[in-house]
PDB file of N, CA and C in Angstrom:
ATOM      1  N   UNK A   1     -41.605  13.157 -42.152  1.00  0.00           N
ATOM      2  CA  UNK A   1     -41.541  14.576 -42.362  1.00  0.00           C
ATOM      3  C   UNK A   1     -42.085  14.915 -43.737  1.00  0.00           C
ATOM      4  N   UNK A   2     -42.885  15.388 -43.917  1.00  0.00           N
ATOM      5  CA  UNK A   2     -43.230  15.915 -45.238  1.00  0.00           C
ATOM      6  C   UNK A   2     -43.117  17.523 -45.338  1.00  0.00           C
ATOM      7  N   UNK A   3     -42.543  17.233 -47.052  1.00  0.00           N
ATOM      8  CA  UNK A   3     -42.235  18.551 -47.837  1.00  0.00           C
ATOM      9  C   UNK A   3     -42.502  19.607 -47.741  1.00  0.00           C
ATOM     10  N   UNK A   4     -41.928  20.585 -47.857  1.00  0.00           N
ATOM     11  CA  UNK A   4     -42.580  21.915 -47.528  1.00  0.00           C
ATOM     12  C   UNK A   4     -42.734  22.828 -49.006  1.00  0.00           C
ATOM     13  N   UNK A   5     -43.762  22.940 -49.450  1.00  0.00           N
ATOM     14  CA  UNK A   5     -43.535  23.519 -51.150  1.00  0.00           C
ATOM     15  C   UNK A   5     -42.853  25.011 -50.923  1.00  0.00           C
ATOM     16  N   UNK A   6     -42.085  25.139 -52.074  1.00  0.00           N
ATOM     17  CA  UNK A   6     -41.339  26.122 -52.028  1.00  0.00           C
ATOM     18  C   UNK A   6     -42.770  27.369 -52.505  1.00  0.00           C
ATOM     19  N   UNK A   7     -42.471  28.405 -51.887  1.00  0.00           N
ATOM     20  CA  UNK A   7     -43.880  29.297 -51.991  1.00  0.00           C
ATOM     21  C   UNK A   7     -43.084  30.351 -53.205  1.00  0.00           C
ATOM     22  N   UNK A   8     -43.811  30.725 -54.477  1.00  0.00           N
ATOM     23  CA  UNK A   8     -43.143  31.698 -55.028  1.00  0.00           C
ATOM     24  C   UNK A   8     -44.091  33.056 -55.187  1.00  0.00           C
ATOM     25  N   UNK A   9     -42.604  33.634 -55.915  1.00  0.00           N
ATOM     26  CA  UNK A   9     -43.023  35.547 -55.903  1.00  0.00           C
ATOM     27  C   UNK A   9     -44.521  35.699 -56.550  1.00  0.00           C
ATOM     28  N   UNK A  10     -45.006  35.055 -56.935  1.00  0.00           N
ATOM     29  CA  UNK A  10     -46.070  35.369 -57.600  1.00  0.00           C
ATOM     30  C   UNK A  10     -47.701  35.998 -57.180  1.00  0.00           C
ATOM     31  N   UNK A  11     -47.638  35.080 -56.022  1.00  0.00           N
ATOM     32  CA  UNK A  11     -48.841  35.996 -55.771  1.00  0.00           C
ATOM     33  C   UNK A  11     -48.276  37.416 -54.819  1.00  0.00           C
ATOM     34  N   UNK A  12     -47.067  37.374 -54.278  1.00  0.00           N
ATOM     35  CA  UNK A  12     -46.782  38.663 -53.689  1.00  0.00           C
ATOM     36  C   UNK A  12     -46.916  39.594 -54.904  1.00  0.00           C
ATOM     37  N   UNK A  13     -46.135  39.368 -56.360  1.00  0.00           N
ATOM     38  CA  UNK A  13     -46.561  40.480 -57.367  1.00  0.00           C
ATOM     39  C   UNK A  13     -47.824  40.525 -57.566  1.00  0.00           C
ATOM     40  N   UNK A  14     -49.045  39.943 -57.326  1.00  0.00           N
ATOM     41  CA  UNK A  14     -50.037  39.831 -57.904  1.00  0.00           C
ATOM     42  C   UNK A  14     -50.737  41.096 -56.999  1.00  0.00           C
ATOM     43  N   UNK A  15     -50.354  40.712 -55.830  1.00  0.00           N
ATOM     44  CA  UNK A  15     -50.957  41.565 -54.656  1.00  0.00           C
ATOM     45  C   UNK A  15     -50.234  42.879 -54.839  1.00  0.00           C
ATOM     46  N   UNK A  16     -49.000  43.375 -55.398  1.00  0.00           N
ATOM     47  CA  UNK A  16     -48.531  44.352 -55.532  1.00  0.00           C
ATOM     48  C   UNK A  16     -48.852  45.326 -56.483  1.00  0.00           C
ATOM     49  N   UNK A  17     -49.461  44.560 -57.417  1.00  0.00           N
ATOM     50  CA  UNK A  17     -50.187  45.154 -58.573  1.00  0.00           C
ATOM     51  C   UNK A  17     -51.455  45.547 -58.430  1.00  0.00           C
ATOM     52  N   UNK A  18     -52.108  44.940 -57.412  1.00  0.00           N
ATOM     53  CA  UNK A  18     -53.428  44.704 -57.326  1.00  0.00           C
ATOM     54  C   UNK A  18     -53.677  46.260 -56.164  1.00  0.00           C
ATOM     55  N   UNK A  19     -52.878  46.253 -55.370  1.00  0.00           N
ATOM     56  CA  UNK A  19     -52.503  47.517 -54.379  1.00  0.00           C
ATOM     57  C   UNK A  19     -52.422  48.891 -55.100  1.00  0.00           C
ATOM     58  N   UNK A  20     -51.499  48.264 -56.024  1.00  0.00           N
ATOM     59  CA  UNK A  20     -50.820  49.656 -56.361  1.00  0.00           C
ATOM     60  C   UNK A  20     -52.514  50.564 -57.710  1.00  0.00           C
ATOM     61  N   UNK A  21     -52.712  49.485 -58.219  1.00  0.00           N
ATOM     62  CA  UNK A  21     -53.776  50.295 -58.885  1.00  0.00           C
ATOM     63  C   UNK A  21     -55.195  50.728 -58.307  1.00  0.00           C
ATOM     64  N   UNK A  22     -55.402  49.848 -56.783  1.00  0.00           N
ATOM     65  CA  UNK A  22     -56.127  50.238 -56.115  1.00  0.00           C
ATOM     66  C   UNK A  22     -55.853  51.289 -55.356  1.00  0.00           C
ATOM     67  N   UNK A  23     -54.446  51.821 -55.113  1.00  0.00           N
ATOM     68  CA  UNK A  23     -54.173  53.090 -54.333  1.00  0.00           C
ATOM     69  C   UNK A  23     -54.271  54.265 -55.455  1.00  0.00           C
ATOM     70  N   UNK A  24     -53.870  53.870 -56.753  1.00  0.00           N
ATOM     71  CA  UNK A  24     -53.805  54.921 -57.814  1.00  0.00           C
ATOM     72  C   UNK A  24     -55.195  55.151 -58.161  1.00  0.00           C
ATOM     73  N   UNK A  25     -56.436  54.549 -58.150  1.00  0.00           N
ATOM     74  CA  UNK A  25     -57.583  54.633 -58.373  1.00  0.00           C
ATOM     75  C   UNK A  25     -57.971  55.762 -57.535  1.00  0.00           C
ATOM     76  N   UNK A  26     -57.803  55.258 -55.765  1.00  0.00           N
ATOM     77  CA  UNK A  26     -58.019  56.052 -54.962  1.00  0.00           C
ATOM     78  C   UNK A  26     -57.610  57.331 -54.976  1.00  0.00           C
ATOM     79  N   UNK A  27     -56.560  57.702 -55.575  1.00  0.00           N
ATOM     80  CA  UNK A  27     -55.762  58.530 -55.552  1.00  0.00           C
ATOM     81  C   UNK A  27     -56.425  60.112 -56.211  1.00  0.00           C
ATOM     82  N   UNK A  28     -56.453  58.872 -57.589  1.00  0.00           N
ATOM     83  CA  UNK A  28     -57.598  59.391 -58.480  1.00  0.00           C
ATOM     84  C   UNK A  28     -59.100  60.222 -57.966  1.00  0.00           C
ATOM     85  N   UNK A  29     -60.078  59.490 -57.561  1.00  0.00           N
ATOM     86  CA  UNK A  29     -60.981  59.588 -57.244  1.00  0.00           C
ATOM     87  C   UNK A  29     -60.932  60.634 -56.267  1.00  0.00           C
ATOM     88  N   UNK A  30     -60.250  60.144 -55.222  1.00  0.00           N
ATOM     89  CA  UNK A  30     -60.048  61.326 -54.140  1.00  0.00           C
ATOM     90  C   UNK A  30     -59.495  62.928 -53.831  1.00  0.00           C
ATOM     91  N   UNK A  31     -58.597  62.807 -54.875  1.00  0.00           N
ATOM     92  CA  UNK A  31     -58.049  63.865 -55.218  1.00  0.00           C
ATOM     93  C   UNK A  31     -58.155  65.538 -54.619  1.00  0.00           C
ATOM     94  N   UNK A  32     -58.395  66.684 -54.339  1.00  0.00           N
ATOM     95  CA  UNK A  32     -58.384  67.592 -53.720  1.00  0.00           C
ATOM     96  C   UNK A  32     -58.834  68.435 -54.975  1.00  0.00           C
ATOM     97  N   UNK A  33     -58.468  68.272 -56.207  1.00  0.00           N
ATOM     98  CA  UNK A  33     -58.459  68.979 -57.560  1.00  0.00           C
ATOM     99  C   UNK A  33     -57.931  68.576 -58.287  1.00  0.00           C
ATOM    100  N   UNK A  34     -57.832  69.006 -59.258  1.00  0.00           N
ATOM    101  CA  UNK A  34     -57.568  68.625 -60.871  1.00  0.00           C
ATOM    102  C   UNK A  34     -56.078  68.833 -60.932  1.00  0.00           C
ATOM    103  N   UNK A  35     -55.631  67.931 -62.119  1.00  0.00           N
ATOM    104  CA  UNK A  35     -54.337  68.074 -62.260  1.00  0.00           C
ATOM    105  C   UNK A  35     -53.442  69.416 -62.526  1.00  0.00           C
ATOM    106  N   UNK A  36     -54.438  70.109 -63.453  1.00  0.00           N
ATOM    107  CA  UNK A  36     -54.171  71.298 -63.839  1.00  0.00           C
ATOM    108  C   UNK A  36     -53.903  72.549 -62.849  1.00  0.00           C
ATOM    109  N   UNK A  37     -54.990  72.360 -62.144  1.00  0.00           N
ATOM    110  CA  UNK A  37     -54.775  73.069 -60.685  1.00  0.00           C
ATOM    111  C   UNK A  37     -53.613  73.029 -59.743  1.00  0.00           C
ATOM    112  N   UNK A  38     -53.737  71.410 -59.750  1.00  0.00           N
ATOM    113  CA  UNK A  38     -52.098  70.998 -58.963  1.00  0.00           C
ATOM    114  C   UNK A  38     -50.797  71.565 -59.452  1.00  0.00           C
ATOM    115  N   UNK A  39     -50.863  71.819 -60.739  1.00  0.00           N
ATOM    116  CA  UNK A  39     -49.616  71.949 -61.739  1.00  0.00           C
ATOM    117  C   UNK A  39     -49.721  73.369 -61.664  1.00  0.00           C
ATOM    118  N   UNK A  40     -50.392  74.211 -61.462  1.00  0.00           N
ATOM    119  CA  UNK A  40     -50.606  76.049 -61.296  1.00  0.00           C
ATOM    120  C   UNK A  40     -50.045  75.928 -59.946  1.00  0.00           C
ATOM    121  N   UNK A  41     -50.550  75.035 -59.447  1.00  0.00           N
ATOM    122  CA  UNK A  41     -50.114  75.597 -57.316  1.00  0.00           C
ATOM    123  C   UNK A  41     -48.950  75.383 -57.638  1.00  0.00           C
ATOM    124  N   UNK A  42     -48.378  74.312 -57.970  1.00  0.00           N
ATOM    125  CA  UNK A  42     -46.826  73.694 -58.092  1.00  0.00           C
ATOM    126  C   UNK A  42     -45.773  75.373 -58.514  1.00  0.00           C
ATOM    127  N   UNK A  43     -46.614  75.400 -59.480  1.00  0.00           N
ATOM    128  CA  UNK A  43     -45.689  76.207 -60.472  1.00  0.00           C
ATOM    129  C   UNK A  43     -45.563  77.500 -59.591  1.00  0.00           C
ATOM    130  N   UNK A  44     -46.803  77.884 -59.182  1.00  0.00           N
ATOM    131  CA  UNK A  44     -46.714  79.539 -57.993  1.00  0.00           C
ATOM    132  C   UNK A  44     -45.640  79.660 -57.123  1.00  0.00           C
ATOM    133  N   UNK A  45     -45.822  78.369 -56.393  1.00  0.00           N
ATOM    134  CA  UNK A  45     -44.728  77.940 -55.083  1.00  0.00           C
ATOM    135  C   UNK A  45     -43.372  78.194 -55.835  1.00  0.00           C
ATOM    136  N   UNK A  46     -42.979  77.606 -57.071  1.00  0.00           N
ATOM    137  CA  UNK A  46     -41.880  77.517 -57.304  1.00  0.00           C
ATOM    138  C   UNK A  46     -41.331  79.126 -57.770  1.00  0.00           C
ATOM    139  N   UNK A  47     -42.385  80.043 -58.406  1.00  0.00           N
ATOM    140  CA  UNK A  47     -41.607  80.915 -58.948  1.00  0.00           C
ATOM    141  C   UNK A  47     -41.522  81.864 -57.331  1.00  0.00           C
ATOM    142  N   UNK A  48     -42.404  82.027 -56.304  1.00  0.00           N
ATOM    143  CA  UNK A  48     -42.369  82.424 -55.117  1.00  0.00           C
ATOM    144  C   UNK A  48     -40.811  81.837 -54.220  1.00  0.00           C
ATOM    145  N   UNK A  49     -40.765  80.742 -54.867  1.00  0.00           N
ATOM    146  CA  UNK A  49     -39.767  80.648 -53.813  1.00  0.00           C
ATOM    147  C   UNK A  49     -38.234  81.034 -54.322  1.00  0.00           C
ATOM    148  N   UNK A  50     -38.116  80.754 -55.843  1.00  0.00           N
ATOM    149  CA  UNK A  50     -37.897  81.247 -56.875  1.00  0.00           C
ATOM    150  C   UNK A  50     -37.032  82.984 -56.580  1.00  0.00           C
ATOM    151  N   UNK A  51     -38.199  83.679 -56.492  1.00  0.00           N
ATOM    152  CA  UNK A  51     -37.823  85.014 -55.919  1.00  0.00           C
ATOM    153  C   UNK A  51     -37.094  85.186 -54.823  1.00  0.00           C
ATOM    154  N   UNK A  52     -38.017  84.693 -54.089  1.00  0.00           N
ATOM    155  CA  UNK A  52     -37.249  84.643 -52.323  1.00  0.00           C
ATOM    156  C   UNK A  52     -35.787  84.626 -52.464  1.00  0.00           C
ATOM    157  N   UNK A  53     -35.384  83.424 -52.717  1.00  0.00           N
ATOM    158  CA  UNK A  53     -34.043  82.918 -52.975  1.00  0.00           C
ATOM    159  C   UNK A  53     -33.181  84.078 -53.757  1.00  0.00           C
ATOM    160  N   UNK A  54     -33.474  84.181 -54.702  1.00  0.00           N
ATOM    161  CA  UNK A  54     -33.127  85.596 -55.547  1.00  0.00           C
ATOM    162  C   UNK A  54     -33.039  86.986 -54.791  1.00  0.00           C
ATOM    163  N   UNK A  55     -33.750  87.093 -54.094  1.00  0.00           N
ATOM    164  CA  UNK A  55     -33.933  88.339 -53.056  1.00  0.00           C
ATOM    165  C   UNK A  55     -33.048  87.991 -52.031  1.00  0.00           C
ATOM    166  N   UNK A  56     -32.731  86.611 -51.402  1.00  0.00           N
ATOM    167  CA  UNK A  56     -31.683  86.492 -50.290  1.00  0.00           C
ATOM    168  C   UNK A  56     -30.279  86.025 -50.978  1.00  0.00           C
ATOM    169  N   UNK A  57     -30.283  85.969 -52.164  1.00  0.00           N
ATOM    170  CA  UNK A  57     -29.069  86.096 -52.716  1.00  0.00           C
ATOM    171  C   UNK A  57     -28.236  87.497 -52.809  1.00  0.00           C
ATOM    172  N   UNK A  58     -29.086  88.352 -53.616  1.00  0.00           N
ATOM    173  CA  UNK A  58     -28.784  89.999 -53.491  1.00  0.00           C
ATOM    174  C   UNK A  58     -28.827  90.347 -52.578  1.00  0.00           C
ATOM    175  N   UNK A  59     -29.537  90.450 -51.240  1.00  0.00           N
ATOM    176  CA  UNK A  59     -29.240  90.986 -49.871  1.00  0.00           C
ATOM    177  C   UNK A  59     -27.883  90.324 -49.737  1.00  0.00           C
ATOM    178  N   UNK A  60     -27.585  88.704 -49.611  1.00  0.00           N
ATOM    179  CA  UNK A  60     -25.680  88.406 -48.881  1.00  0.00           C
ATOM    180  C   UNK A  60     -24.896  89.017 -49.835  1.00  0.00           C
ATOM    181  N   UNK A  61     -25.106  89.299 -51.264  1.00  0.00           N
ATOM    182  CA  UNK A  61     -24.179  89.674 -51.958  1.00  0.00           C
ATOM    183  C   UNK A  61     -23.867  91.539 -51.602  1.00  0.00           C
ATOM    184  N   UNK A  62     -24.642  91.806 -51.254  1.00  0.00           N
ATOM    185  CA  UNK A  62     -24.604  93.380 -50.698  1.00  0.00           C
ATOM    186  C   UNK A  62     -23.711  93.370 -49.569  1.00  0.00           C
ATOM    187  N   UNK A  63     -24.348  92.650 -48.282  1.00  0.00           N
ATOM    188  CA  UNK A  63     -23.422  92.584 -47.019  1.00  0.00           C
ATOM    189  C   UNK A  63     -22.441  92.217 -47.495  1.00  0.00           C
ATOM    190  N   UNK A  64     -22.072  91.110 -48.126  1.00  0.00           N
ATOM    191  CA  UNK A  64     -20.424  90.667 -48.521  1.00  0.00           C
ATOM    192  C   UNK A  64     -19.722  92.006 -48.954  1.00  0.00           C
ATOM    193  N   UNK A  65     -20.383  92.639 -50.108  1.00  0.00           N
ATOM    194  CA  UNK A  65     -19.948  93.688 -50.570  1.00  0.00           C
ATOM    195  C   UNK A  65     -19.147  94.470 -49.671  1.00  0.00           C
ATOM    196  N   UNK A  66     -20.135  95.122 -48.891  1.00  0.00           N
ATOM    197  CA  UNK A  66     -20.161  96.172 -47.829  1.00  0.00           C
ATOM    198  C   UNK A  66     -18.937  95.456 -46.706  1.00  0.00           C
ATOM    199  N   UNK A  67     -19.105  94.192 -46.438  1.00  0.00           N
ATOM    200  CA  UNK A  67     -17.708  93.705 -45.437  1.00  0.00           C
ATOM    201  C   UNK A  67     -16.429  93.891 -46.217  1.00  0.00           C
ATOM    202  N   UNK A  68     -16.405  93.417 -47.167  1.00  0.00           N
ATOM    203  CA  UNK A  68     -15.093  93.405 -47.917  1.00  0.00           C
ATOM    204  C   UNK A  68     -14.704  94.626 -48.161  1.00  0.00           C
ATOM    205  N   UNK A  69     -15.323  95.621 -48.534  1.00  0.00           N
ATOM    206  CA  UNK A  69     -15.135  97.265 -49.239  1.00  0.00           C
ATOM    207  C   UNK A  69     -14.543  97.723 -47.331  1.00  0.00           C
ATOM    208  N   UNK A  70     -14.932  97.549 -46.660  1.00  0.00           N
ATOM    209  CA  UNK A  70     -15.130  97.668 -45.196  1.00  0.00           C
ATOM    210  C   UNK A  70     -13.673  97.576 -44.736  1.00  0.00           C
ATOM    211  N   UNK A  71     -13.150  95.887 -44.870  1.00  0.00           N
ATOM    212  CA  UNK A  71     -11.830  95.751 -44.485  1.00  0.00           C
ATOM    213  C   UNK A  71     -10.809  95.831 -45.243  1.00  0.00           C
ATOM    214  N   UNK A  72     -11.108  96.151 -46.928  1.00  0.00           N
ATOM    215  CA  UNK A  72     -10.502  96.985 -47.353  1.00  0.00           C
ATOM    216  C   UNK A  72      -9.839  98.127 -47.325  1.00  0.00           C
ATOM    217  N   UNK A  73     -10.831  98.975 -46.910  1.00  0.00           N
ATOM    218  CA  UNK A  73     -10.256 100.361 -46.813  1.00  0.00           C
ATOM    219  C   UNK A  73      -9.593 100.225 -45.290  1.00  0.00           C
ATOM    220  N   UNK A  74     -10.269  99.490 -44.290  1.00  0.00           N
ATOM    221  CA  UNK A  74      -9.195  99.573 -43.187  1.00  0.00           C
ATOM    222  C   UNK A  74      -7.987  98.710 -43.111  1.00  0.00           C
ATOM    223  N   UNK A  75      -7.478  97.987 -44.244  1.00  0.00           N
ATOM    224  CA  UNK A  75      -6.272  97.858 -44.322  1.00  0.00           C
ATOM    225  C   UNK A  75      -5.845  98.654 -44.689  1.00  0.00           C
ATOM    226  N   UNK A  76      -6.128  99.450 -46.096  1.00  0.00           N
ATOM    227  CA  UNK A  76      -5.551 100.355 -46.743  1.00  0.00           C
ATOM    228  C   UNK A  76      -5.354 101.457 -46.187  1.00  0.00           C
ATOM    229  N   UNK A  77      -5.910 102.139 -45.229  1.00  0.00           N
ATOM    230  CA  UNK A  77      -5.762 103.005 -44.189  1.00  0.00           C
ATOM    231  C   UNK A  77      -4.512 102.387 -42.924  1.00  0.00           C
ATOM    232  N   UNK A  78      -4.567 101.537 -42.627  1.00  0.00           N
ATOM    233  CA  UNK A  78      -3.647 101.000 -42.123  1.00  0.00           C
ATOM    234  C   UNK A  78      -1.805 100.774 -42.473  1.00  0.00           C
ATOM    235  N   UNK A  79      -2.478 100.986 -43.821  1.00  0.00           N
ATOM    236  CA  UNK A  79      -0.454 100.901 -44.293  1.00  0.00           C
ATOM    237  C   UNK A  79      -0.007 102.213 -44.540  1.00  0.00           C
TER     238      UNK A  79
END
């Protein structure tokens, strides 16, 4: 029976490194636009959604309003 060499991590990191800067190259190269661009879209989306959220916050806080003021007075009418 002969030995079986123990295989180590090494060339798996080698290949992991070797991937990863070949996908980041690509990444690079391929790109859609500039970073700067990316970082304006980013930022639009966020203050857009930003609002939204803000706008459907004040609309439930109104209805809440309006329910509570609501079964308020019809308890208070009630006693």
């Amino acid at each position: 029976m002969a030995k079986q060499k123990k295989k180590s991590g090494g060339g798996f990191m080698f290949g992991l490194i070797v991937g990863l800067a070949a996908g980041a190259t690509l990444a690079l190269l391929l790109a859609p636009q500039t970073g700067e661009e990316t970082r304006e879209t980013l930022a639009g989306q966020l203050r857009d959604r930003y609002g939204e959220a803000i706008s459907q916050g004040r609309e439930a806080y109104t209805r809440a309003k309006g329910e509570v003021l609501t079964r308020y007075s019809a308890a208070k009418a009630g006693q």
